[in-house]
Protein backbone atom coordinates (compact mmCIF):
# COMPACT_ATOMS: atom_id res chain seq x y z
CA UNK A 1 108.21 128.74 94.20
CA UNK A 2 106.22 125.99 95.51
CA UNK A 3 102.98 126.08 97.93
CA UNK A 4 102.30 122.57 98.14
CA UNK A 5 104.06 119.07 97.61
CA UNK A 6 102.76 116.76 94.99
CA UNK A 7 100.48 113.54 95.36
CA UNK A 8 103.73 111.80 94.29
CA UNK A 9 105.79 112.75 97.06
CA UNK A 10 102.97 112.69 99.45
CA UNK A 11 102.52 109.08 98.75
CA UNK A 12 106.49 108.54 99.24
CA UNK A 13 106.08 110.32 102.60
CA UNK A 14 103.20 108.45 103.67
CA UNK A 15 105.22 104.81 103.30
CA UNK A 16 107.86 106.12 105.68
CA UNK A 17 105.56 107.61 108.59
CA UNK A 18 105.07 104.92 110.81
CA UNK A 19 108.18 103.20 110.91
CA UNK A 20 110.43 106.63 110.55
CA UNK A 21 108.46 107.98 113.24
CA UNK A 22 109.14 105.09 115.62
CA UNK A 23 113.04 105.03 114.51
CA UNK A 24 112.96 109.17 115.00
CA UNK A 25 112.49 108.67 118.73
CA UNK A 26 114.77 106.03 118.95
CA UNK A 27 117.47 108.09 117.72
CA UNK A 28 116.70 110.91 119.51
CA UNK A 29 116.57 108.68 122.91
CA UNK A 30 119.82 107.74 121.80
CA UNK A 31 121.45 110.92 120.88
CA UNK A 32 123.16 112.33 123.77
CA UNK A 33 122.84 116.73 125.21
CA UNK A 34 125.58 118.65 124.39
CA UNK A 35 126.91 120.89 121.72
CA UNK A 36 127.86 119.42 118.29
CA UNK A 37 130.09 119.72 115.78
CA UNK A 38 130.82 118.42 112.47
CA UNK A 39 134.24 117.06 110.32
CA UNK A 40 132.43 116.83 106.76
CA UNK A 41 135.63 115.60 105.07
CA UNK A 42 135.92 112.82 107.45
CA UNK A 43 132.46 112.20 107.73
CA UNK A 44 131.83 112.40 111.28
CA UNK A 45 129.38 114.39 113.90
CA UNK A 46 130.25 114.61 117.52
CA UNK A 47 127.02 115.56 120.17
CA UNK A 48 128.40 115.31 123.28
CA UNK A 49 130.77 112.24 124.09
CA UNK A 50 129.17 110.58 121.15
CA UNK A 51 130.67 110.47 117.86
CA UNK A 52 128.67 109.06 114.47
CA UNK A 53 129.43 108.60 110.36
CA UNK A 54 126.94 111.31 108.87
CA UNK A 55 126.31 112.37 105.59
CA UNK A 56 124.74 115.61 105.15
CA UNK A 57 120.76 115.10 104.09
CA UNK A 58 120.72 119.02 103.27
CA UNK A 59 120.44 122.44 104.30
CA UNK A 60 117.15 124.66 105.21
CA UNK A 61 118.17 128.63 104.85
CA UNK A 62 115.34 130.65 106.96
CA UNK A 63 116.14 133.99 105.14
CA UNK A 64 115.57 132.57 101.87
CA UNK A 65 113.51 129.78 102.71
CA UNK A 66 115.01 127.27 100.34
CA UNK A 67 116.18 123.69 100.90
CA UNK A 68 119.47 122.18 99.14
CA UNK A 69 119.74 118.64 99.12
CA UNK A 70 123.50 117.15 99.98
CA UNK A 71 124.11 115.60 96.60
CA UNK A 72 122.90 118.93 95.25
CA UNK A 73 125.29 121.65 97.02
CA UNK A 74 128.40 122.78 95.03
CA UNK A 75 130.61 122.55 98.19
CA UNK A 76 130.16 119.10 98.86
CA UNK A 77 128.87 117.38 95.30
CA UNK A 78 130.92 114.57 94.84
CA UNK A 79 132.37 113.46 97.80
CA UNK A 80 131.99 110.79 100.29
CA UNK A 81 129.65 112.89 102.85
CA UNK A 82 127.09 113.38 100.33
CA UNK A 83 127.28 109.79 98.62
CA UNK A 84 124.63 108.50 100.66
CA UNK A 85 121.92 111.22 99.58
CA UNK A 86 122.49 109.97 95.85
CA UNK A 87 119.80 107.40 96.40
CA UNK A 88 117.48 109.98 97.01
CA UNK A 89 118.12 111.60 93.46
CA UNK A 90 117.73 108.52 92.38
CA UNK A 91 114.45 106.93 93.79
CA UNK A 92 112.90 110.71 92.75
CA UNK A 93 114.09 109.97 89.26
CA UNK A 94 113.01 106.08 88.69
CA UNK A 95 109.39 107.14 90.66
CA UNK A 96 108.94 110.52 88.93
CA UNK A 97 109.11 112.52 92.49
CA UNK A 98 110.42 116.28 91.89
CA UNK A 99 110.73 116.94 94.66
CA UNK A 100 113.45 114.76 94.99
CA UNK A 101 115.37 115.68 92.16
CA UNK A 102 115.33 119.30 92.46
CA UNK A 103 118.40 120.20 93.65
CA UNK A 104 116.60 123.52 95.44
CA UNK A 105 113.35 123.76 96.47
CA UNK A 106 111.59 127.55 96.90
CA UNK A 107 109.44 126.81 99.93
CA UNK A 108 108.24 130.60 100.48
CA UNK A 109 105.02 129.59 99.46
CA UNK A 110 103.92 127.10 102.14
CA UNK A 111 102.01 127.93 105.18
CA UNK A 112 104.98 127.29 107.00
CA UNK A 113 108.53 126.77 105.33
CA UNK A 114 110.20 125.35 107.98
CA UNK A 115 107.90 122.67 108.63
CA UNK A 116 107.98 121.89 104.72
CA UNK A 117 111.67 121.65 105.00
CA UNK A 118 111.35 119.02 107.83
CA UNK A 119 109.30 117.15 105.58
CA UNK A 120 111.53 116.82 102.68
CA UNK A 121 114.46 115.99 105.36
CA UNK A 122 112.24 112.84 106.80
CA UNK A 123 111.29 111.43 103.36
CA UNK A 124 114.63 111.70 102.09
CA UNK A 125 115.44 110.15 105.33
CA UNK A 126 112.69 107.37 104.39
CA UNK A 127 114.05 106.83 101.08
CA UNK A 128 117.60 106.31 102.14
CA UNK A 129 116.35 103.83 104.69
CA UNK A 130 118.54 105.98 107.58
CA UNK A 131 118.12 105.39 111.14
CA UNK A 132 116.58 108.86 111.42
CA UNK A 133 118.04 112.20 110.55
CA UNK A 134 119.57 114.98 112.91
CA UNK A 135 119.11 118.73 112.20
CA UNK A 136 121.17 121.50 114.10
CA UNK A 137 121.36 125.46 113.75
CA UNK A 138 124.58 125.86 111.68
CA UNK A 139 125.03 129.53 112.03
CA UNK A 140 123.25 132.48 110.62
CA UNK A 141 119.92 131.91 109.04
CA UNK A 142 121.02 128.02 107.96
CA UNK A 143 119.98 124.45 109.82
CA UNK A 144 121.69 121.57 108.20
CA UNK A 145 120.40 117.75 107.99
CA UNK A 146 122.77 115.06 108.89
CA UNK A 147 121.59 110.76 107.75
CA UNK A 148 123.39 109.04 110.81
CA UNK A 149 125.37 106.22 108.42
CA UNK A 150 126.36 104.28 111.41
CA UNK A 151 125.85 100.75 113.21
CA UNK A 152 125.84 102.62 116.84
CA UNK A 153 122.50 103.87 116.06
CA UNK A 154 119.69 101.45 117.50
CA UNK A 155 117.07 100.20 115.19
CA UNK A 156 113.67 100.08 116.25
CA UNK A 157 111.73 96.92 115.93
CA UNK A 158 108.37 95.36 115.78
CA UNK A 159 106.81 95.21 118.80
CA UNK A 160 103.70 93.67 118.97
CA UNK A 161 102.23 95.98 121.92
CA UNK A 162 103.20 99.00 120.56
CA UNK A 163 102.03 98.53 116.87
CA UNK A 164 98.80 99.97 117.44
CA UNK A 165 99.98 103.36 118.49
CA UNK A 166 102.60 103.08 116.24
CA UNK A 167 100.46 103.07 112.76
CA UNK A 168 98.22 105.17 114.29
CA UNK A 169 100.82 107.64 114.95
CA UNK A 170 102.23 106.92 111.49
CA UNK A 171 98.54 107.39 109.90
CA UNK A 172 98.28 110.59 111.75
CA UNK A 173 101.29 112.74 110.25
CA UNK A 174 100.80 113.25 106.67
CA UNK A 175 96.77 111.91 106.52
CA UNK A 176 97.08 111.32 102.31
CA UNK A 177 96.59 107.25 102.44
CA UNK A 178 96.47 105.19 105.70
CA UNK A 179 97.11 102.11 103.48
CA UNK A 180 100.61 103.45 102.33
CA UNK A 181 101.74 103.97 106.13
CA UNK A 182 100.74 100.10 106.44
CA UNK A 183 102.42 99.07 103.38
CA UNK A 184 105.48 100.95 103.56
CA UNK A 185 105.74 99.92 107.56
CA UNK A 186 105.47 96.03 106.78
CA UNK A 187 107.91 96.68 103.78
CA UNK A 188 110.54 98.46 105.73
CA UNK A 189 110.48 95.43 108.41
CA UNK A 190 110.69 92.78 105.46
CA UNK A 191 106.69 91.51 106.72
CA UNK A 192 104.72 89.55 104.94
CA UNK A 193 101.38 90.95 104.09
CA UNK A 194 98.56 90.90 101.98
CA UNK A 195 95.63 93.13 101.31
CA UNK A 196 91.89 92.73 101.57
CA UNK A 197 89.52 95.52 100.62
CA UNK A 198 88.87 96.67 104.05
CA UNK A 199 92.10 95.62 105.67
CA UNK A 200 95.62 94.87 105.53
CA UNK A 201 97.03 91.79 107.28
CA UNK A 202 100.83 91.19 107.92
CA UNK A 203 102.72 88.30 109.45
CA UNK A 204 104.59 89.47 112.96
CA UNK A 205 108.32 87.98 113.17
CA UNK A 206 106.71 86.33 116.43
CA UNK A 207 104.16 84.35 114.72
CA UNK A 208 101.37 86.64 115.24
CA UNK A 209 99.53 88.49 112.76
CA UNK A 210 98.57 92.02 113.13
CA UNK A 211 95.23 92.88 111.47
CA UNK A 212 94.67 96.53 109.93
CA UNK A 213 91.24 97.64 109.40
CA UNK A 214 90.33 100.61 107.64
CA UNK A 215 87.08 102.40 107.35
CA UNK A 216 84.78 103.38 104.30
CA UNK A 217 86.96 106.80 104.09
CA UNK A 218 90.54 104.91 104.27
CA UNK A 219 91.30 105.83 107.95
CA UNK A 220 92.91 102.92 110.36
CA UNK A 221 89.69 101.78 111.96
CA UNK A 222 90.98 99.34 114.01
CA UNK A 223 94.87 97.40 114.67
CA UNK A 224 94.64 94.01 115.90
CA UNK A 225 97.34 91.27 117.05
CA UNK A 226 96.23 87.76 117.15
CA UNK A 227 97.97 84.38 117.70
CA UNK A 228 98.32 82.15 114.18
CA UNK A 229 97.59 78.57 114.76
């Protein structure tokens, strides 16, 4: 049984926050009302009129409070709607991250399970790169994690005015290392950037440069945006 996630994971988490944030409201402004269903073998999730590629993430069961990755559950190992989730296994494997290669985690011992589970479903959703991650009641005591896998879902950007709230946003989730939220950000967008010892600075696809400060305890002191010459 576990009552906390490792520094390992935390740190994994932390790279994803900003820019999975950001891409977690895009989907969901995308995302249409209505009730959903799901054709695993052929990979695909309807919501409404809309119909996406999934692959299942995993499953949360409430009664037991336990969460099964995809590439983990005996119904579904080995076939295409879990293939995507292998790369999770497999970053938690090359970076020494249990929590990633579990294939259940007991989650009875946090504060509150359900949140953990959400947690494990956006940084697996961070590790796969996905453009977000959909979770539905499935019946009973069970919620099940789709990765959308397809092109309909919009990307979000860089956008110069909204970077500010965006790290800040980012820095605010997990709170284990600002800099990582930075980092992975400027990663994930393919930004150039280099670090300072009080600050981060990365190249904009515009031509502008956004300046992170940080203050003597780590925290985002400060997001900047200025013209390069």
């Amino acid at each position: 049984m576990m009552s906390e996630f490792s520094n390992a994971f935390l740190l994994e988490a932390e790279r994803h926050a900003a820019w999975g944030a950001a891409q977690l409201e895009a989907l969901n402004a995308f995302l249409p009302d209505g009730p959903w269903n799901a054709d695993l073998p052929s990979c695909l999730y309807r919501q409404g009129e809309l119909t996406l590629r999934v692959a299942v993430l995993g499953t949360y069961d409430a009664a037991e409070q336990s969460w099964m990755w995809g590439w983990a559950n005996p119904g579904l190992r080995g076939t295409e709607v879990v293939a995507a989730t292998g790369a999770i296994e497999r970053h938690g494997r090359a970076a020494g991250i249990a929590e990633l290669t579990e294939e259940v985690l007991h989650l009875s011992g946090f504060p509150d399970a359900r949140r953990a589970a959400e947690m494990l479903a956006f940084t697996g959703m961070g590790v796969a790169g996905a453009p977000g991650y959909i979770g539905v009641p499935a019946g009973g005591d069970t919620r099940v994690y789709f990765l959308p896998v397809d092109a309909q879902v919009p990307r979000s950007g860089v956008d110069p005015v909204t970077l500010p709230r965006t790290l800040l946003t980012g820095a605010g989730l997990i709170g284990c290392s600002a800099r990582h939220v930075v980092a992975g950000y400027c990663d994930h967008h393919g930004l150039p950037w280099h670090s300072e010892p009080s600050r981060i600075v990365a190249e904009l696809p515009d031509g502008s440069a956004a300046e992170v400060d940080f203050d003597d305890l780590g925290r985002i002191s400060g997001v900047g945006v200025k013209v390069l010459p």
